[in-house]
N, C-alpha and C. Protein backbone atom coordinates (compact mmCIF):
# COMPACT_ATOMS: atom_id res chain seq x y z
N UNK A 1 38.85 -57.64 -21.81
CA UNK A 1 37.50 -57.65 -21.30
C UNK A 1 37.35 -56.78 -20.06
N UNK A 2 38.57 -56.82 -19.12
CA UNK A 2 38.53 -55.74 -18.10
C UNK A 2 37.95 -54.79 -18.63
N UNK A 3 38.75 -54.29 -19.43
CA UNK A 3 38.92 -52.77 -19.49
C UNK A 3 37.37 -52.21 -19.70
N UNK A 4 36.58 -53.00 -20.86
CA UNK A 4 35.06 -52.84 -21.19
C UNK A 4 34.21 -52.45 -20.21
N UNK A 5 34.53 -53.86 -18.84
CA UNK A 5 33.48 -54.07 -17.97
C UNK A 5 33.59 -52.78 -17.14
N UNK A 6 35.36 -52.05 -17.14
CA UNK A 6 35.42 -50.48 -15.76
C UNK A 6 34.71 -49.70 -16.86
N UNK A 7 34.54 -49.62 -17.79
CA UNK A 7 33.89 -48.67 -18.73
C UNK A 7 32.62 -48.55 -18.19
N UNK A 8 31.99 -50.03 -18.59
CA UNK A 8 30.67 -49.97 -18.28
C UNK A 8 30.36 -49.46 -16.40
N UNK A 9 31.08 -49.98 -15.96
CA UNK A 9 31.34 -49.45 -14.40
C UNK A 9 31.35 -47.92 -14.42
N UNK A 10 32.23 -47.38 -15.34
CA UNK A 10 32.36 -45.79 -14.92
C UNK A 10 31.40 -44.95 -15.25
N UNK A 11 30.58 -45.70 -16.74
CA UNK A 11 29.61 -45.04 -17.22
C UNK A 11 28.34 -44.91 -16.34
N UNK A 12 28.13 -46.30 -15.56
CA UNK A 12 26.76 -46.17 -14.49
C UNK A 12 27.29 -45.40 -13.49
N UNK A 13 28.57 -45.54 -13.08
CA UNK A 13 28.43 -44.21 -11.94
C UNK A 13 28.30 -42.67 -12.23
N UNK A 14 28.78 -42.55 -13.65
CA UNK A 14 28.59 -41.31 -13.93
C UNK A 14 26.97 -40.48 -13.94
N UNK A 15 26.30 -41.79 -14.52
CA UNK A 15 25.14 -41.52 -14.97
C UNK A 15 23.98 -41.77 -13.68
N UNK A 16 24.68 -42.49 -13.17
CA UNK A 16 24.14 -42.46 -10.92
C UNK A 16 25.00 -41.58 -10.45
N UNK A 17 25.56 -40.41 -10.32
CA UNK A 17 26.32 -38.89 -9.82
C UNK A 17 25.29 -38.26 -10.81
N UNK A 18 24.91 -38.14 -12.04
CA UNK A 18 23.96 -37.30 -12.84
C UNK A 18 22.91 -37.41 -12.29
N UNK A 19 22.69 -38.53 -12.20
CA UNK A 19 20.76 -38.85 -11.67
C UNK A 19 20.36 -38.39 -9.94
N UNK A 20 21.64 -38.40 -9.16
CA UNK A 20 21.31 -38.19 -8.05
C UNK A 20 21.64 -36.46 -7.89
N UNK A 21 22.47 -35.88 -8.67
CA UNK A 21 22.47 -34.26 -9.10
C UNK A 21 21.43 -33.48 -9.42
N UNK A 22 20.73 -34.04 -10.45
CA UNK A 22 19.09 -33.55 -10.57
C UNK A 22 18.18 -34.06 -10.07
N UNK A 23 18.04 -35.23 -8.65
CA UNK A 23 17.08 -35.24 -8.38
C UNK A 23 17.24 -34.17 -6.92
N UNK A 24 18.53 -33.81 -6.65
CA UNK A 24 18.87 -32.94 -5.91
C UNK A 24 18.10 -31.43 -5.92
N UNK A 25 18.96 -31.41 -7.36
CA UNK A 25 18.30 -29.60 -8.21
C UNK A 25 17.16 -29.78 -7.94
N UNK A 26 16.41 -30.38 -8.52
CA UNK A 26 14.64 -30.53 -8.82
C UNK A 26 14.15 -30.38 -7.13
N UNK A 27 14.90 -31.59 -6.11
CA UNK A 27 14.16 -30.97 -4.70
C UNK A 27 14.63 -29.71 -4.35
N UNK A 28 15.42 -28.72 -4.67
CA UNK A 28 15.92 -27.67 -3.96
C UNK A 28 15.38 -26.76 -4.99
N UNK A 29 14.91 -27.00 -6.38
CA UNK A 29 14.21 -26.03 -6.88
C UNK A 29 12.80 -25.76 -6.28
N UNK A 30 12.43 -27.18 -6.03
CA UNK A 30 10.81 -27.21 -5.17
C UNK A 30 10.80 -26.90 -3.97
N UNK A 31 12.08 -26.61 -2.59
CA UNK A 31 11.33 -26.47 -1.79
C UNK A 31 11.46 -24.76 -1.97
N UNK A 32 12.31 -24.34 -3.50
CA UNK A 32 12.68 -22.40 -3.41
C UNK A 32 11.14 -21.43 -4.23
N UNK A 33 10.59 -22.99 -4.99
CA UNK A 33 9.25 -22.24 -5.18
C UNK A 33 8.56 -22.18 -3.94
N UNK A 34 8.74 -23.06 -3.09
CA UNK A 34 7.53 -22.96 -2.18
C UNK A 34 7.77 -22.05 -0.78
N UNK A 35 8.89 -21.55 -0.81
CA UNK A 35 9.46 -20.55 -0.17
C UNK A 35 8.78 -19.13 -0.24
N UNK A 36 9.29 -19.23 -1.77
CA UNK A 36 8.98 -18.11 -2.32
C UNK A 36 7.37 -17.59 -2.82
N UNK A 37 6.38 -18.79 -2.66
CA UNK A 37 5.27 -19.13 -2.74
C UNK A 37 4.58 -18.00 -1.41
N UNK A 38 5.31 -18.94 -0.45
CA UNK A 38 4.78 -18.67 0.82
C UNK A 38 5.58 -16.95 1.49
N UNK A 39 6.25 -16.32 0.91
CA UNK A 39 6.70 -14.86 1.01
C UNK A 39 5.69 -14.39 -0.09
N UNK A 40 5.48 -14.69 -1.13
CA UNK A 40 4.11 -13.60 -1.82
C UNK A 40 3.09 -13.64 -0.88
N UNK A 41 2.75 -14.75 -0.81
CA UNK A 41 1.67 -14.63 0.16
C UNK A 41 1.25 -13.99 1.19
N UNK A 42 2.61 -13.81 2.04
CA UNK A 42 2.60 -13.42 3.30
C UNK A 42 2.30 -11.45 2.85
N UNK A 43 3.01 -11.38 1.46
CA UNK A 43 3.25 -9.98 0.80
C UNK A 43 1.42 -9.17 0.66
N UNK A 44 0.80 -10.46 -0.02
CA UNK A 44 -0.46 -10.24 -0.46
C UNK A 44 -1.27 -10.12 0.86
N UNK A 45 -0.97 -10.81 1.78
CA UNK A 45 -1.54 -10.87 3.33
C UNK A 45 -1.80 -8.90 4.04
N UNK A 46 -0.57 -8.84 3.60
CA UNK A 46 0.13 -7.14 3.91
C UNK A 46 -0.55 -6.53 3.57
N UNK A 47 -0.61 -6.59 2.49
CA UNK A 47 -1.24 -5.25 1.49
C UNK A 47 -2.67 -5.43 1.88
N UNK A 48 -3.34 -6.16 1.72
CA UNK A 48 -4.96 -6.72 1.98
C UNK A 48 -4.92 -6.01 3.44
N UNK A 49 -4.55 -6.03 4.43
CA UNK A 49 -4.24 -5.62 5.81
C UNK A 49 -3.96 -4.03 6.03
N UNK A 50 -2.99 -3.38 4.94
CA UNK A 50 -2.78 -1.73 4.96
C UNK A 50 -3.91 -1.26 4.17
N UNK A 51 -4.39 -2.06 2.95
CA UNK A 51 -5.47 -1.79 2.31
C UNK A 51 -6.75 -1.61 3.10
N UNK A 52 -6.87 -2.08 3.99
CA UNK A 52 -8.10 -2.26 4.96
C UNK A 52 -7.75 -0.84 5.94
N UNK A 53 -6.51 -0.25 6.52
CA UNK A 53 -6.54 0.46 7.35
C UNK A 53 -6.48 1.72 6.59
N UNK A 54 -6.00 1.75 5.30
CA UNK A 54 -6.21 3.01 4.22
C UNK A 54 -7.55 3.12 4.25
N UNK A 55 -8.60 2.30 3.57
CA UNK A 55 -9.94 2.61 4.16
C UNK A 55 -10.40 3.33 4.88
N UNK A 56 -10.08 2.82 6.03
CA UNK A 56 -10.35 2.93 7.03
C UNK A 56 -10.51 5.12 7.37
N UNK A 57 -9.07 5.19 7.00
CA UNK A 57 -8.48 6.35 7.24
C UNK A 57 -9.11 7.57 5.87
N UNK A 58 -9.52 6.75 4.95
CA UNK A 58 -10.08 7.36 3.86
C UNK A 58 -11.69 8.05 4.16
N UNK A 59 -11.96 7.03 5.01
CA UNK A 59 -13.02 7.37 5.41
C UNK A 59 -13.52 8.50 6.54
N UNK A 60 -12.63 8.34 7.28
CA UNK A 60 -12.35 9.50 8.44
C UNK A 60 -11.79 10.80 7.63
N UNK A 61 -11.53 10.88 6.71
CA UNK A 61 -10.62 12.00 5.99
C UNK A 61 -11.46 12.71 5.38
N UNK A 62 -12.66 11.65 4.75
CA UNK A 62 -13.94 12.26 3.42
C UNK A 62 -14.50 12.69 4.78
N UNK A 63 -14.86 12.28 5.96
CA UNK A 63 -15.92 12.64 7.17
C UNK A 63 -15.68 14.25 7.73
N UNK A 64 -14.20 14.21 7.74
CA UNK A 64 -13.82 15.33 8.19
C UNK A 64 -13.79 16.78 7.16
N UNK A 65 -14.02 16.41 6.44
CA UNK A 65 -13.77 17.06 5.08
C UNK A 65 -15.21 17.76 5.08
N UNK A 66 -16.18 17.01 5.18
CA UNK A 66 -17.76 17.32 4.90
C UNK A 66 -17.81 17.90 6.10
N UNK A 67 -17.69 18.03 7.37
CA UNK A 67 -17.97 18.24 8.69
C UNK A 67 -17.04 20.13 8.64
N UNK A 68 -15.77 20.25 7.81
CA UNK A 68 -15.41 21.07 7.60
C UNK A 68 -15.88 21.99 6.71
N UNK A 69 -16.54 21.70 5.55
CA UNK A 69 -16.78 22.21 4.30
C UNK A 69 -18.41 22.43 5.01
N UNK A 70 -19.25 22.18 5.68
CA UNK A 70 -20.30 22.62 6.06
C UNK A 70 -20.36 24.34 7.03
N UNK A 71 -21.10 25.27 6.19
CA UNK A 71 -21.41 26.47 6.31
C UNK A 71 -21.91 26.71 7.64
N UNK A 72 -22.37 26.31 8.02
CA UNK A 72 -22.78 26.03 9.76
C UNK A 72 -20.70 26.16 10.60
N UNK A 73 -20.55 25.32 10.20
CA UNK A 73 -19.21 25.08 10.76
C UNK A 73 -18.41 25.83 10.46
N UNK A 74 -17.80 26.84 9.25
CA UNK A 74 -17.74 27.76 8.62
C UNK A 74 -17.66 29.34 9.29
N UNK A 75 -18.65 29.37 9.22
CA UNK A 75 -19.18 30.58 9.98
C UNK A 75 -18.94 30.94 11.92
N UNK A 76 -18.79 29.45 12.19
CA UNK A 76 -18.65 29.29 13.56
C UNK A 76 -16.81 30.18 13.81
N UNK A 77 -16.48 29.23 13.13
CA UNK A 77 -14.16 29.33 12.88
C UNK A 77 -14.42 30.97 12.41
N UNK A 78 -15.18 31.58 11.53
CA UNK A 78 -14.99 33.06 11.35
C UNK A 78 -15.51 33.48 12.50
N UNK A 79 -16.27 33.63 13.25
CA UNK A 79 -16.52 34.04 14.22
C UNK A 79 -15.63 34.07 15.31
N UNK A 80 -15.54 33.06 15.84
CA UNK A 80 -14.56 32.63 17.09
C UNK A 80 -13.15 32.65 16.52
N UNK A 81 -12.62 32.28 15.72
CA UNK A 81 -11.21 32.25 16.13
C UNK A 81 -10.94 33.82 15.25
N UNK A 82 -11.44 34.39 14.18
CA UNK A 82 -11.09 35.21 13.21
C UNK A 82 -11.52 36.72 13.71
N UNK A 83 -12.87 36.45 14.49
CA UNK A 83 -13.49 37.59 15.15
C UNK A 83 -14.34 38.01 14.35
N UNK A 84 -14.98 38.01 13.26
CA UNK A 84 -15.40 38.50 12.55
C UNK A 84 -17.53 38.71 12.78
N UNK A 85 -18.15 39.72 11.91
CA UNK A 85 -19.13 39.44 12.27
C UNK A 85 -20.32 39.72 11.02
N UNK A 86 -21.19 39.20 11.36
CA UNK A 86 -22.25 39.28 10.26
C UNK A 86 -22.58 41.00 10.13
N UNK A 87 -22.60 40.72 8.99
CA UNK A 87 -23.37 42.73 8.56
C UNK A 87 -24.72 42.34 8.95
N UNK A 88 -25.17 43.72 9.23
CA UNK A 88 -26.74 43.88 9.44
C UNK A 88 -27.61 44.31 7.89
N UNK A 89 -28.64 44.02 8.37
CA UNK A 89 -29.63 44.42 6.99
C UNK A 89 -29.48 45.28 6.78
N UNK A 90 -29.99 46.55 8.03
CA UNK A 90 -29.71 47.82 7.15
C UNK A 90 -28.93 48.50 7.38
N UNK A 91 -29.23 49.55 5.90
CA UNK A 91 -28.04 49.79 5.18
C UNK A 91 -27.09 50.91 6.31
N UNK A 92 -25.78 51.11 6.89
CA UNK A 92 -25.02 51.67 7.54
C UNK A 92 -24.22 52.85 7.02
N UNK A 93 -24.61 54.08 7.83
CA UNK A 93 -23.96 55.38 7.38
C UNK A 93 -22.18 54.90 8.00
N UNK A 94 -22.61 53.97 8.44
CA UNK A 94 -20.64 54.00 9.25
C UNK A 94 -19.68 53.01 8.06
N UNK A 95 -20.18 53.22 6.67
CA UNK A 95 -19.77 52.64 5.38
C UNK A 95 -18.57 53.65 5.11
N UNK A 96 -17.78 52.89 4.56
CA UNK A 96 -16.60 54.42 3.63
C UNK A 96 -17.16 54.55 2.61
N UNK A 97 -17.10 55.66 2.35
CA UNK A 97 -17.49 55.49 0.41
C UNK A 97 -16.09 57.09 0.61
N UNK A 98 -16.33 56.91 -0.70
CA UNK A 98 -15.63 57.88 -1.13
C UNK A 98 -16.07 59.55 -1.62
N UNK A 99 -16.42 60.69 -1.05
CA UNK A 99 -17.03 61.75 -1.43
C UNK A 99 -16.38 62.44 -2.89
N UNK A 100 -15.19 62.39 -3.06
CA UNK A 100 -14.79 62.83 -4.47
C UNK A 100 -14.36 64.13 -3.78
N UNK A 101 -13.65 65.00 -4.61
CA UNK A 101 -13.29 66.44 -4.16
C UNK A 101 -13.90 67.26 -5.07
C-alpha cells in the first residue's frame, strides 16, 4: 500500500512542478507581450513625430522651389550674379552675322 500512496504522492508533485511551470511561462509570456506592446508604441510615437517634421520640411522645400522657379527671381540671379543683360528692341548693327566671301 506504501508504495501506491508515494505514487500517488509523486504524481501530484509532478503535476504541482507542471502547474506552477506554466503558470510561470504564461506570466512571463504576458509581461514580454506587454513589453513589446509598449516598444511598438513608443516606435509608432517616432514615426508620427519625424512624420510631422518631414512635413514640415516638405513644405519649406515646395516654398522654396516656387520662390525660385518664379521669373521675377530668375532674371534678378542672371543679372547680378551672371552679369548678364536684357537685349534692346531695336534691332543692333553691333550683331555678328556672317557676310559670306
Amino acid at each position: 500500500m506504501k508504495s501506491k500512496n508515494a505514487r500517488r504522492g509523486g504524481m501530484a508533485s509532478v503535476q504541482c512542478i507542471f502547474l506552477v511551470g506554466a503558470l510561470v511561462g504564461a506570466t512571463l509570456f504576458h509581461v514580454w507581450q506587454k513589453v513589446e506592446m509598449a516598444r511598438v508604441a513608443g516606435g509608432i510615437d517616432a514615426a508620427h513625430a519625424r512624420m510631422g517634421q518631414l512635413r514640415q520640411e516638405r513644405a519649406k522645400l515646395l516654398a522654396a522651389v516656387a520662390i525660385k522657379s518664379n521669373p521675377t527671381h530668375v532674371e534678378q540671379i542672371a543679372v547680378e550674379e551672371l552679369g548678364m543683360v536684357r537685349p534692346s528692341r531695336q534691332p543692333s548693327s553691333h550683331l555678328a552675322h556672317w557676310g559670306g566671301e
